[in-house]
Protein backbone atom coordinates (compact mmCIF):
# COMPACT_ATOMS: atom_id res chain seq x y z
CA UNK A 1 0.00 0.00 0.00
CA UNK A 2 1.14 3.60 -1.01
CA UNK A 3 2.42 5.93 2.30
CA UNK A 4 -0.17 8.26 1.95
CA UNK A 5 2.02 10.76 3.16
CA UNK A 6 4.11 11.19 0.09
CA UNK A 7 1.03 10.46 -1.91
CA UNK A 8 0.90 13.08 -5.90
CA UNK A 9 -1.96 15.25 -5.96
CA UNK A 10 -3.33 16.42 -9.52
CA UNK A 11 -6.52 18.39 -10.82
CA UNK A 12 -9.28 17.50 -12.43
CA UNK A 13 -11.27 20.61 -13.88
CA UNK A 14 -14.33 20.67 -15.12
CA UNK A 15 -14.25 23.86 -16.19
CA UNK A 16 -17.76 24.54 -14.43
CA UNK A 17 -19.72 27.91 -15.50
CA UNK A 18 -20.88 29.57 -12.23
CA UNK A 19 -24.28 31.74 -12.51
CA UNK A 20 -23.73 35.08 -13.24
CA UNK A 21 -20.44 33.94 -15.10
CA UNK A 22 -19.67 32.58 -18.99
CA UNK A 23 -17.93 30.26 -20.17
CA UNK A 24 -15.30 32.20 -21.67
CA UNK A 25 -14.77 32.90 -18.38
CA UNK A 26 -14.08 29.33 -16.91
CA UNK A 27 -12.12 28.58 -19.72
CA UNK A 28 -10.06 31.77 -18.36
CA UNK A 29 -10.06 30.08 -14.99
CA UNK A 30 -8.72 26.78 -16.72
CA UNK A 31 -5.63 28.24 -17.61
CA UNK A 32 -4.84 30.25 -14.19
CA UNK A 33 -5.60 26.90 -12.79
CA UNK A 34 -3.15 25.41 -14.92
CA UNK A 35 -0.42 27.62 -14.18
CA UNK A 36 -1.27 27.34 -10.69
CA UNK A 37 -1.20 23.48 -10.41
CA UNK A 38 2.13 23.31 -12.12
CA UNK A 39 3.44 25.97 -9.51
CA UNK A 40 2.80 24.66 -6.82
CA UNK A 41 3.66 20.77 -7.87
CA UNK A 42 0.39 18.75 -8.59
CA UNK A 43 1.62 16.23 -10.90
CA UNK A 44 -1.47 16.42 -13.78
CA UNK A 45 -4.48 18.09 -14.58
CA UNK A 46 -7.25 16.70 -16.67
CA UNK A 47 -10.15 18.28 -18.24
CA UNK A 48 -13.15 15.86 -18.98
CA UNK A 49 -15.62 15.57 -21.69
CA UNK A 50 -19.18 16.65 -21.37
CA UNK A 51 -22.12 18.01 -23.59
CA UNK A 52 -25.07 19.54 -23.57
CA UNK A 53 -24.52 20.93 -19.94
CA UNK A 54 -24.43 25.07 -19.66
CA UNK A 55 -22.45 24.44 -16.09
CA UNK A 56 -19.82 22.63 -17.52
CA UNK A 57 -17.55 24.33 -20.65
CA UNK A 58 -15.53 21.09 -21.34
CA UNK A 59 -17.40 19.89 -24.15
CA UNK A 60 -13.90 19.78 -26.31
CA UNK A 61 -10.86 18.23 -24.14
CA UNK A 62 -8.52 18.23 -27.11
CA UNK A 63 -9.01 22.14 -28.04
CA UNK A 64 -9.07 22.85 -23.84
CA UNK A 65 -5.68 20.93 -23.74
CA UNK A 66 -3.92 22.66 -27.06
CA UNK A 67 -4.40 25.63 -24.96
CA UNK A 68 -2.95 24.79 -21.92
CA UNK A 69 -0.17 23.47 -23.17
CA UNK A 70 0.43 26.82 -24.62
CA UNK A 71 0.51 28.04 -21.11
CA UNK A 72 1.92 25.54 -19.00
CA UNK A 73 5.85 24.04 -19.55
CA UNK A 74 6.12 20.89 -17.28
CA UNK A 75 2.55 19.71 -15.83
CA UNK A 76 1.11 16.65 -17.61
CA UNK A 77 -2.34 17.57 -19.39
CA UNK A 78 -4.54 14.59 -20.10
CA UNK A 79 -8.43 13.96 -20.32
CA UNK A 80 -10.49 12.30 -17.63
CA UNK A 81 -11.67 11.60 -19.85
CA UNK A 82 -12.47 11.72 -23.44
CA UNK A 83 -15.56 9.25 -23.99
CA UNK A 84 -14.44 7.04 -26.94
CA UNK A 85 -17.82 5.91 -28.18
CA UNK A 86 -18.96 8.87 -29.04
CA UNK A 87 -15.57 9.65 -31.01
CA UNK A 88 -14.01 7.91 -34.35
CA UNK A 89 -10.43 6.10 -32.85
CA UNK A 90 -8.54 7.48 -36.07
CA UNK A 91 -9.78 11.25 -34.98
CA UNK A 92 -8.57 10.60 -30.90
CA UNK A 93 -5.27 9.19 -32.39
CA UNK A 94 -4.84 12.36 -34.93
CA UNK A 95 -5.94 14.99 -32.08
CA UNK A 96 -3.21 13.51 -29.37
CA UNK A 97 -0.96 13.13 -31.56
CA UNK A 98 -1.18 16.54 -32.25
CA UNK A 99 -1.04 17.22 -28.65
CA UNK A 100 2.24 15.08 -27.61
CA UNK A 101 3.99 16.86 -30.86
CA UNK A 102 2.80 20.36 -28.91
CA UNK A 103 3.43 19.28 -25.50
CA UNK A 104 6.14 15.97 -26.08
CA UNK A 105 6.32 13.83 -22.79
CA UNK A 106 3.32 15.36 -21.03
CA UNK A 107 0.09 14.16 -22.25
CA UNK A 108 -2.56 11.64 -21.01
CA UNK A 109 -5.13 9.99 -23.12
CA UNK A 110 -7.61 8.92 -20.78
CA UNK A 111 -10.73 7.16 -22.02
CA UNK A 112 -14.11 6.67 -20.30
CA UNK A 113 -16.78 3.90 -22.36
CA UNK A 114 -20.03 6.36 -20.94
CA UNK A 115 -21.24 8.85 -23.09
CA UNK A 116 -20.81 12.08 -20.41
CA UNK A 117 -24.12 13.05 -21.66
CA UNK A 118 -28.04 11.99 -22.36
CA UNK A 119 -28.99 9.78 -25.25
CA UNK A 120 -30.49 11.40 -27.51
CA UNK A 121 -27.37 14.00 -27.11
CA UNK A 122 -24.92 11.06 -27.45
CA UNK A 123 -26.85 10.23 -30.66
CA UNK A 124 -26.18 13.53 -31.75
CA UNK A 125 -22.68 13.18 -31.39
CA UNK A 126 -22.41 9.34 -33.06
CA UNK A 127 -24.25 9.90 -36.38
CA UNK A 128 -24.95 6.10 -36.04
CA UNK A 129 -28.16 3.86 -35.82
CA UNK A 130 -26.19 2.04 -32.95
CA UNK A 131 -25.18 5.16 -31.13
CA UNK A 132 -26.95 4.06 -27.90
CA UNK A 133 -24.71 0.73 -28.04
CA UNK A 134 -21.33 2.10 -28.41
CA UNK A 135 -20.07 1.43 -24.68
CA UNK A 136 -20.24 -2.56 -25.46
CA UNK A 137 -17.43 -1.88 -28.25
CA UNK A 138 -15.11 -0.55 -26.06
CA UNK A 139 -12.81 -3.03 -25.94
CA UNK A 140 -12.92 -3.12 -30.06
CA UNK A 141 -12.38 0.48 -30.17
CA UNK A 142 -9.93 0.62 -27.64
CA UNK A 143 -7.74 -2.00 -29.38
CA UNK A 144 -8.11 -0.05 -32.98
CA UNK A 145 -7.30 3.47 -31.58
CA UNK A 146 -3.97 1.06 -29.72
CA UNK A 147 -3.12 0.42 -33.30
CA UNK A 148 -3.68 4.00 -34.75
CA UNK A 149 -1.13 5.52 -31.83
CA UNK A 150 1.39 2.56 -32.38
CA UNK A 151 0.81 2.30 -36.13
CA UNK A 152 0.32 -1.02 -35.91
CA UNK A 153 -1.67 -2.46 -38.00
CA UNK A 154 -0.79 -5.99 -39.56
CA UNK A 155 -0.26 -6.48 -43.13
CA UNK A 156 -3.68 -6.99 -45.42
CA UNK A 157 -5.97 -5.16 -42.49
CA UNK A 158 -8.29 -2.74 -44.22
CA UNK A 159 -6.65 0.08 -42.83
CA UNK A 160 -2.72 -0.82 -42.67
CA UNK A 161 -1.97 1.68 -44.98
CA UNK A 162 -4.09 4.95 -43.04
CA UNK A 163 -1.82 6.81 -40.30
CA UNK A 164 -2.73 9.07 -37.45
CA UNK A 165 -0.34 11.65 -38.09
CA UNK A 166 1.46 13.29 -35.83
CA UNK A 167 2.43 10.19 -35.10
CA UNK A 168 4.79 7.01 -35.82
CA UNK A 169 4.88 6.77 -39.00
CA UNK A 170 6.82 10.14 -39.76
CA UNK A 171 9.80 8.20 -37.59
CA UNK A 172 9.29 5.06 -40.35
CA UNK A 173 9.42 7.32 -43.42
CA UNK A 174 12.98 7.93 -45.56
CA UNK A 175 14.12 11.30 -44.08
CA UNK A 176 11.23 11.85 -41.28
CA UNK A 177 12.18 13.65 -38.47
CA UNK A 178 11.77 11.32 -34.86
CA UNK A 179 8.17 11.07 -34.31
CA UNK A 180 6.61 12.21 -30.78
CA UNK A 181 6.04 9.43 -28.46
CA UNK A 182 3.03 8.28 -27.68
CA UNK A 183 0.03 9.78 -25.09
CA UNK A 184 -0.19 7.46 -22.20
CA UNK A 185 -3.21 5.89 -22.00
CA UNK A 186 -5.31 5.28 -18.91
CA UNK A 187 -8.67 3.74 -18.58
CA UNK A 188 -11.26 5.60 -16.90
CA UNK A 189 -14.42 4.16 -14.92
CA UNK A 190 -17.55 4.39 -12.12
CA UNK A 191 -17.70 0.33 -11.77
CA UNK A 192 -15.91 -3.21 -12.56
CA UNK A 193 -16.12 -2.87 -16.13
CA UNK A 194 -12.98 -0.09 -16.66
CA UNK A 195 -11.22 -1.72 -13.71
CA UNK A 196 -11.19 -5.33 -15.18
CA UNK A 197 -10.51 -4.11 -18.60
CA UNK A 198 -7.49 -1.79 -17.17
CA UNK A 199 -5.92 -4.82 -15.14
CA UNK A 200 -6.19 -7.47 -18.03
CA UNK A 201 -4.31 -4.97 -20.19
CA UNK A 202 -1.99 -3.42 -17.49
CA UNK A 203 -2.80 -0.25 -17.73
CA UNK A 204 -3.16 2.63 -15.40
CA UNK A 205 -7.29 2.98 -14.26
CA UNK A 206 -8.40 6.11 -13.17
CA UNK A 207 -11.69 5.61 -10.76
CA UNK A 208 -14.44 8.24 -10.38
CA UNK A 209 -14.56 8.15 -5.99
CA UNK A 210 -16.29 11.50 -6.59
CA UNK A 211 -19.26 10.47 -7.80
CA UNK A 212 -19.08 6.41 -7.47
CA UNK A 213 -18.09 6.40 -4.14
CA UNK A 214 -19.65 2.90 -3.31
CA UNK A 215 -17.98 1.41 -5.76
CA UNK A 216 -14.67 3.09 -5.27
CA UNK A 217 -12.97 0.00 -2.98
CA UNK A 218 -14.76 -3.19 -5.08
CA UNK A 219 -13.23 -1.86 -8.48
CA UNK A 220 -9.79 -1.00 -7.24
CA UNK A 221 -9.81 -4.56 -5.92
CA UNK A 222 -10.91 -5.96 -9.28
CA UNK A 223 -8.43 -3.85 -11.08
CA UNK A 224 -5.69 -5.26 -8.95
CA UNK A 225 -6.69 -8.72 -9.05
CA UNK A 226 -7.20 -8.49 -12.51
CA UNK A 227 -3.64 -7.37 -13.32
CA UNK A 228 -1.05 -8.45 -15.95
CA UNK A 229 2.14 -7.00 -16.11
CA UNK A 230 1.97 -5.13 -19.74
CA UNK A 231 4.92 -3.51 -21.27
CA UNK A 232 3.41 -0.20 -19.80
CA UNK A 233 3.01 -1.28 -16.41
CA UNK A 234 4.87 -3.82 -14.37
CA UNK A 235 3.02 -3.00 -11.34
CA UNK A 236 -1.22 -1.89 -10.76
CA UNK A 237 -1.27 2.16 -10.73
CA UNK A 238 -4.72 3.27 -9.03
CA UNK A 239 -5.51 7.14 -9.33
CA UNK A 240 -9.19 8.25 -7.91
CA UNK A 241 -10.96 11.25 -8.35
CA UNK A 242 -12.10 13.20 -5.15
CA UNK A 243 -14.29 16.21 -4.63
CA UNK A 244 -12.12 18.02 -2.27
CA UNK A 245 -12.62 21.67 -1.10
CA UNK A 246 -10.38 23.73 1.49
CA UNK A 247 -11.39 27.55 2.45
CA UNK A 248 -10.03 29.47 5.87
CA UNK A 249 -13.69 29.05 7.51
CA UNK A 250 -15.28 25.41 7.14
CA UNK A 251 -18.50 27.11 6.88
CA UNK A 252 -17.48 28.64 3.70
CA UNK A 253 -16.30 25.48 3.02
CA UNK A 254 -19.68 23.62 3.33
CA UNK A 255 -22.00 26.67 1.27
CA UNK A 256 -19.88 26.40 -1.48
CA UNK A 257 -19.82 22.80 -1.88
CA UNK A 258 -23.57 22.69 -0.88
CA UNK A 259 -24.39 24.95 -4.10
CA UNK A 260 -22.72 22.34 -6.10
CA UNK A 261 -24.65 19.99 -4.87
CA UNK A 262 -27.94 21.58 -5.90
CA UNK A 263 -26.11 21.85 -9.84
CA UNK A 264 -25.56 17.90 -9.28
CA UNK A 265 -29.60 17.89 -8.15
CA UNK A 266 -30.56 19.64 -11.21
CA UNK A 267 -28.49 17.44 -13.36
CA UNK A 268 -29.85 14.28 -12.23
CA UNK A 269 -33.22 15.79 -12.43
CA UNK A 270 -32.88 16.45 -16.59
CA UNK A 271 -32.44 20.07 -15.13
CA UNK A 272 -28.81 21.19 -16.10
CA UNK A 273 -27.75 24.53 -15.94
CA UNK A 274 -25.10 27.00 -14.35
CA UNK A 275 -24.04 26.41 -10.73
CA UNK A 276 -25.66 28.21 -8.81
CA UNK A 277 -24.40 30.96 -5.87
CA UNK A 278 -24.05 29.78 -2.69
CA UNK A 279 -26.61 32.46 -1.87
CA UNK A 280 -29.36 30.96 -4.55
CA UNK A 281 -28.69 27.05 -2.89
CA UNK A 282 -30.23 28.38 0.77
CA UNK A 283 -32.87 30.22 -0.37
CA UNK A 284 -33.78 27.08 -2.79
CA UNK A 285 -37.19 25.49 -1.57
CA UNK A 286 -35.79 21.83 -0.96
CA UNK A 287 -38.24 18.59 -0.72
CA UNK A 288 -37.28 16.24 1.71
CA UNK A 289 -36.08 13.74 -1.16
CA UNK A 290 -33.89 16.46 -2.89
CA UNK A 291 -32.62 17.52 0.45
CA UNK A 292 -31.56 13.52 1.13
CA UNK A 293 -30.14 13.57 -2.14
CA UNK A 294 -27.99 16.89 -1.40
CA UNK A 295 -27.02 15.51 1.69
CA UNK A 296 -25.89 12.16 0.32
CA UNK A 297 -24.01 13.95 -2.37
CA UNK A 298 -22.26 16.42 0.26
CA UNK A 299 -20.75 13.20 2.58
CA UNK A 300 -18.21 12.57 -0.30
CA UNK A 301 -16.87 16.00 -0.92
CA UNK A 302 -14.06 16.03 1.23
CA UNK A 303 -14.57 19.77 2.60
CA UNK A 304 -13.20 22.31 5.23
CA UNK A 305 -10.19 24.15 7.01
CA UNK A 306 -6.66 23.02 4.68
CA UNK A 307 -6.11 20.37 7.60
CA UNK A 308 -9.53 18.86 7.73
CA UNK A 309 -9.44 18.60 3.92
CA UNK A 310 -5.92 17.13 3.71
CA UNK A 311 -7.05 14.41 7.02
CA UNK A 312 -10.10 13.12 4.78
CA UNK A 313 -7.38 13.13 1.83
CA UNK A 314 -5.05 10.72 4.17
CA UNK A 315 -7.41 8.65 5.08
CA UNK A 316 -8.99 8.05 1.79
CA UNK A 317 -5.73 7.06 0.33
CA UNK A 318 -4.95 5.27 3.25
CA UNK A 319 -8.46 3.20 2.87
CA UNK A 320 -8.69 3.08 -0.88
CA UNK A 321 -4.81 2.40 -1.21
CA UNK A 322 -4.64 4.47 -4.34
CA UNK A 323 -1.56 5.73 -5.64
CA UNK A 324 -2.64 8.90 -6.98
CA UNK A 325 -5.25 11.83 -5.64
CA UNK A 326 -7.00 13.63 -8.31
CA UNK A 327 -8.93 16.81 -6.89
CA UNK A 328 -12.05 18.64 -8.58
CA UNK A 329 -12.67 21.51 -6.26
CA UNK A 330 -16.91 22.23 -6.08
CA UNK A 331 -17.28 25.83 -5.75
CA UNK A 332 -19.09 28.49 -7.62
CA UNK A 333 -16.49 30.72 -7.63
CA UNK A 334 -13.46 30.71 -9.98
CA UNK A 335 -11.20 32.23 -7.33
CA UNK A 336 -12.39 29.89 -4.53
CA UNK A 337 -11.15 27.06 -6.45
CA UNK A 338 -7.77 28.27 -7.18
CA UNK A 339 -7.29 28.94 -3.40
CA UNK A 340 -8.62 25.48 -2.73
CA UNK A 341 -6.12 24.16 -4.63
CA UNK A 342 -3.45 26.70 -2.90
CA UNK A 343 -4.14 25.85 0.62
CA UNK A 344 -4.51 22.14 -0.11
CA UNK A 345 -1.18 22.24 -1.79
CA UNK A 346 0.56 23.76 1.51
CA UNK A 347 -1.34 21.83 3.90
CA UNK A 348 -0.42 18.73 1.90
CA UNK A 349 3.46 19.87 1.35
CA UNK A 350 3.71 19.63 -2.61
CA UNK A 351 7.03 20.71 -3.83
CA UNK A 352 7.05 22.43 -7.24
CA UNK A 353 9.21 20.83 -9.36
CA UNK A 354 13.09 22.36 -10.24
CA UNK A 355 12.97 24.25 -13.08
């Protein structure tokens, strides 16, 4: 098991829109975060894929990511994830490609086999009769985008001679220059499916603990049970992603992360929009059944002082014996997430990296 005292800490932002706010203006955020993160020595930040949500401006994670890596020098960028059904593998291979030629040595190709939105929005997206299907290919499309990144194909497969370029084929051709290596790839999930998947092939498995949390200690066990050494791996590498939010007064603390549980409310209620202010959350008229579900919602966000936040951290990673903490910070506000991560970071005693 991991000390979960020397434990990395990275960022997962999902570039929420707060009321009042745009989403030019999270996108703005994004970047400050960035630059932040890599400051103060979180190890990777990952934007995720969603549609069709106002509160959430992370509909494209390979245009998000181009941009950061215009901003950032050293932090690994990465998706958490991009949702590979809803995406041709030759386009995924061609886009981070493009990214680990901009940014070479830094980028993350996580994939997710959920949709991140509704169905008839995922439908939408596919163009296909099958759309609402795609998550039982996985597997397939996992193993052709695998090819596509490695240039792999065998001999007399219908597409041996297609390349995603950037990629390795400009190292193969007479007088290319040395191709850019290739994204890491980590498998993303919310149950056993991912985890099993991500152990038979050794690869790294990201689990969503922020919003699976029931399910957070029964996959990591199937993922490591499940594991074969793989050329990538030799060991099992177990990230999780936690709602965790630090402020100087708790009670700060617990109104911001209760507004973002009334956004969550909405969402699950086919009623997405922008989070809301801390101020329109307690003046909201609550049933008893929304208020359970708020409350239910709230005991997984890690939340509090910078001690009380990096305790529950501890003791997750202690429980969960994950290698990695990624942090999504649920606030309204912008600036109350950057000094989330900026009090967490001290608390927790990240080192920024030597230039």
């Amino acid at each position: 098991m991991p000390d979960a005292e020397s434990i990395p800490l990275s960022v997962l932002d999902l570039a929420t829109v707060g009321s009042g706010s745009t989403a030019a203006a999270a996108l703005r955020t994004s970047v400050r975060l960035a630059r932040t993160a890599e400051e103060l020595g979180y190890r990777r930040y990952w934007v995720a894929e969603h549609h069709s949500m106002p509160g959430v401006a992370s509909s494209s994670p390979a245009v998000i990511l181009a941009h950061l890596a215009a901003h950032t020098d050293r932090i690994r960028l990465g998706s958490g994830g991009v949702m590979l059904p809803n995406h041709a593998p030759l386009v995924i291979a061609e886009q981070f490609g493009t990214l680990e030629a901009l940014a070479p040595g830094r980028v993350d190709l996580g994939l997710g086999r959920a949709p991140g939105t509704d169905g008839a929005t995922a439908a939408a997206l596919r163009r296909t009769v099958t759309s609402h299907g795609g998550a039982d290919d996985f597997p397939d499309q996992l193993s052709e985008l695998t090819r596509f990144l490695d240039d792999s194909f065998p001999d007399g497969h219908p597409y041996a001679r297609i390349h995603a370029v950037p990629g390795p084929v400009q190292g193969k051709a007479p007088g290319g220059v040395q191709s850019p290596a290739r994204p890491a790839i980590w498998l993303l999930g919310s149950s056993g499916f991912s985890a099993r998947l991500a152990g038979t092939l050794g690869l790294p498995f990201a689990f969503a603990h922020h919003f699976s949390a029931a399910n957070t200690v029964p996959a990591l066990d199937l993922y490591r049970t499940s594991f074969r050494p793989s050329d990538v791996l030799t060991e099992p590498y177990a990230l999780i992603g936690v709602s965790a939010l630090a402020t100087e007064d708790p009670k700060e603390a617990y109104r911001q992360a209760r507004a973002q549980s009334l956004s969550m409310l909405r969402l699950r209620t086919g009623r997405p929009g922008l989070v809301p202010t801390p101020e329109e959350a307690e003046a909201y008229p609550y049933s008893p059944l929304e208020s359970e579900f708020a409350d239910e919602w709230l005991s997984n966000v890690i939340h509090g002082t910078p001690d009380e936040v990096t305790t529950g951290l501890r003791a997750l990673a202690s429980r969960t014996g994950a290698q990695e903490l990624m942090l999504t910070a649920p606030a309204h506000s912008g600036d109350v997430r950057v000094r989330s991560y900026e009090l967490v970071a001290e608390a927790w005693g990240l080192t920024a990296p030597v230039r």
